[in-house]
C-alpha atoms as a PDB file:
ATOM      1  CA  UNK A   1      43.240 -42.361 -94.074  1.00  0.00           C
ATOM      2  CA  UNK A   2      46.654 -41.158 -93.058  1.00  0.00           C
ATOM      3  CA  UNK A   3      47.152 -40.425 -89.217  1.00  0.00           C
ATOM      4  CA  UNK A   4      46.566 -36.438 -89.408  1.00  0.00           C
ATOM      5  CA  UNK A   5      43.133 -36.830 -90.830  1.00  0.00           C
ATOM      6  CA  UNK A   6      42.235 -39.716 -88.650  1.00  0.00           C
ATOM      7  CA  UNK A   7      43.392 -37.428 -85.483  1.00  0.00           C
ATOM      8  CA  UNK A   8      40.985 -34.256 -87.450  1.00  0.00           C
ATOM      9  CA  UNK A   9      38.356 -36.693 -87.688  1.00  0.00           C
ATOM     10  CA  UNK A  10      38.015 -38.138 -84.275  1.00  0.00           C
ATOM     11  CA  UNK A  11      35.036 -37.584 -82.144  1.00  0.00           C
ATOM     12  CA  UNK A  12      35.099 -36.726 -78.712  1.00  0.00           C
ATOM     13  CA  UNK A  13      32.226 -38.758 -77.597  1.00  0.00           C
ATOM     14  CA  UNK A  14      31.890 -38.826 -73.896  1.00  0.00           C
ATOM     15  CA  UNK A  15      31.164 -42.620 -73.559  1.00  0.00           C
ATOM     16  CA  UNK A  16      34.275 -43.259 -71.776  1.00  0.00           C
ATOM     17  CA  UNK A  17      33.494 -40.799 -69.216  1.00  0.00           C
ATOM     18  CA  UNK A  18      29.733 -42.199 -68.715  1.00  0.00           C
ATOM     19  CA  UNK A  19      31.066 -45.680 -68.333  1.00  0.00           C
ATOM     20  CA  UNK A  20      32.314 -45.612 -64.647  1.00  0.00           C
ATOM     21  CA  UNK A  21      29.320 -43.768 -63.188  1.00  0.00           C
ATOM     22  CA  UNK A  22      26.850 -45.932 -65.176  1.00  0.00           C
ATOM     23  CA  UNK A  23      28.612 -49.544 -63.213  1.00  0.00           C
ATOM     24  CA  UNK A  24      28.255 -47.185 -59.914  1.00  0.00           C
ATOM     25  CA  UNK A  25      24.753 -46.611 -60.557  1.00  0.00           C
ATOM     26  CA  UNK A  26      24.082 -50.097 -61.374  1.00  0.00           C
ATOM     27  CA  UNK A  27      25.609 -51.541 -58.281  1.00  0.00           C
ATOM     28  CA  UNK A  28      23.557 -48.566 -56.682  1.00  0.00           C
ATOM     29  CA  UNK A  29      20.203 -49.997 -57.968  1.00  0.00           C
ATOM     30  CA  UNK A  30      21.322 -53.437 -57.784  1.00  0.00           C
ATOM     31  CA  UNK A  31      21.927 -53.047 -53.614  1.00  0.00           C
ATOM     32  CA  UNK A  32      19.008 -51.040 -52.914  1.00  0.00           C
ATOM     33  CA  UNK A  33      16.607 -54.029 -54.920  1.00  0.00           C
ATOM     34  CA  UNK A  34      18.767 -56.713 -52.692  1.00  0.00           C
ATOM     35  CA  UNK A  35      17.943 -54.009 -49.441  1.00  0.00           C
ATOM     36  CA  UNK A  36      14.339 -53.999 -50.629  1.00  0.00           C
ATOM     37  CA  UNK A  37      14.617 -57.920 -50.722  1.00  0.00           C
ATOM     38  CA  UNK A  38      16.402 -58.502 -47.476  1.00  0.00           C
ATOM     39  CA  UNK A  39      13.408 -56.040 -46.035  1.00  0.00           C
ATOM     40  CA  UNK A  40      10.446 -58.052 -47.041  1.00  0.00           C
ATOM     41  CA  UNK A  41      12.329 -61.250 -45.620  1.00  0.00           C
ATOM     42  CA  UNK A  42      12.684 -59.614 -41.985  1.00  0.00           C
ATOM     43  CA  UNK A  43       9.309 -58.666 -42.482  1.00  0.00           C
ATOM     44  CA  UNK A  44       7.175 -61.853 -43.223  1.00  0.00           C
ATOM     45  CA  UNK A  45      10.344 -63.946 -41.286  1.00  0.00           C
ATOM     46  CA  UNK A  46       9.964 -62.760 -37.662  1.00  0.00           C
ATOM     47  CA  UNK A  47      11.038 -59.180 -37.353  1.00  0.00           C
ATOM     48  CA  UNK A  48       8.658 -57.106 -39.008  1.00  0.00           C
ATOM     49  CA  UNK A  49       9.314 -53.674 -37.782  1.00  0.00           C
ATOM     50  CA  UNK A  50      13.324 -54.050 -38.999  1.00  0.00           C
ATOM     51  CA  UNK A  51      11.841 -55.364 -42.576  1.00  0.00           C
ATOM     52  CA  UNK A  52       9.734 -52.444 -42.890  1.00  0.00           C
ATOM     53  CA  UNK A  53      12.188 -49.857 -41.672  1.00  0.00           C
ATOM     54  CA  UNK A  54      14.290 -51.296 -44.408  1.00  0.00           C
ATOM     55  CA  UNK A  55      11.535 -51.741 -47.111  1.00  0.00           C
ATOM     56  CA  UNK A  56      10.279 -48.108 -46.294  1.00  0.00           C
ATOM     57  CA  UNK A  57      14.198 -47.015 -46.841  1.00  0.00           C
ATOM     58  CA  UNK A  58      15.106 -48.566 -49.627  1.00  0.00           C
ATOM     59  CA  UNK A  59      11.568 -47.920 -51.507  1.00  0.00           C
ATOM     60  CA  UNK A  60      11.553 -44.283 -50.130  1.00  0.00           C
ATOM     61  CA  UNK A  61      15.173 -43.780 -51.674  1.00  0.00           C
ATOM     62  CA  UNK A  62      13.994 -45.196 -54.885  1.00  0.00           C
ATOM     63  CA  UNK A  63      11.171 -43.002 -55.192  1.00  0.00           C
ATOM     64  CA  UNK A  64      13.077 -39.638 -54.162  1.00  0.00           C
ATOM     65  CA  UNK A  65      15.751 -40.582 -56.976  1.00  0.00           C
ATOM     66  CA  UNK A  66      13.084 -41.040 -59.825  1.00  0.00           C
ATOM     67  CA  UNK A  67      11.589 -37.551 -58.907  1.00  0.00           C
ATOM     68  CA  UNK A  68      14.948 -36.323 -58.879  1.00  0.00           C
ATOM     69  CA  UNK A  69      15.460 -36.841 -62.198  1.00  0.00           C
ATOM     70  CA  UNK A  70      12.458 -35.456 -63.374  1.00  0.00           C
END
């Protein structure tokens, strides 16, 4: 193919822009798991109400962004 028809051809796929906010939503899910984690921890490690507050939190956040997408 010569350059022109490569450049007609091309496809604006929006991959590149879906990249970044995919990795932020990773990280996203990835600290709210470790949160969820930490939670159960406090709980059953001495400091219950803390652990729940932060298990309730985390879970509760989880929950409100599944029926958000829906």
């Amino acid at each position: 193919m010569t350059g022109s028809t490569a450049t007609t051809l091309s496809c604006h796929c929006p991959r590149p822009a879906i990249k970044p906010m995919a990795y932020n939503q990773g990280f996203y899910n990835l600290f709210l798991g470790i949160g969820a984690v930490v939670g159960l921890g406090l709980h059953f490690g001495g400091l219950p109400e803390a652990g729940l507050a932060l298990v309730l939190f985390t879970t509760a956040s989880m929950v409100l962004a599944m029926l958000a997408r829906h």
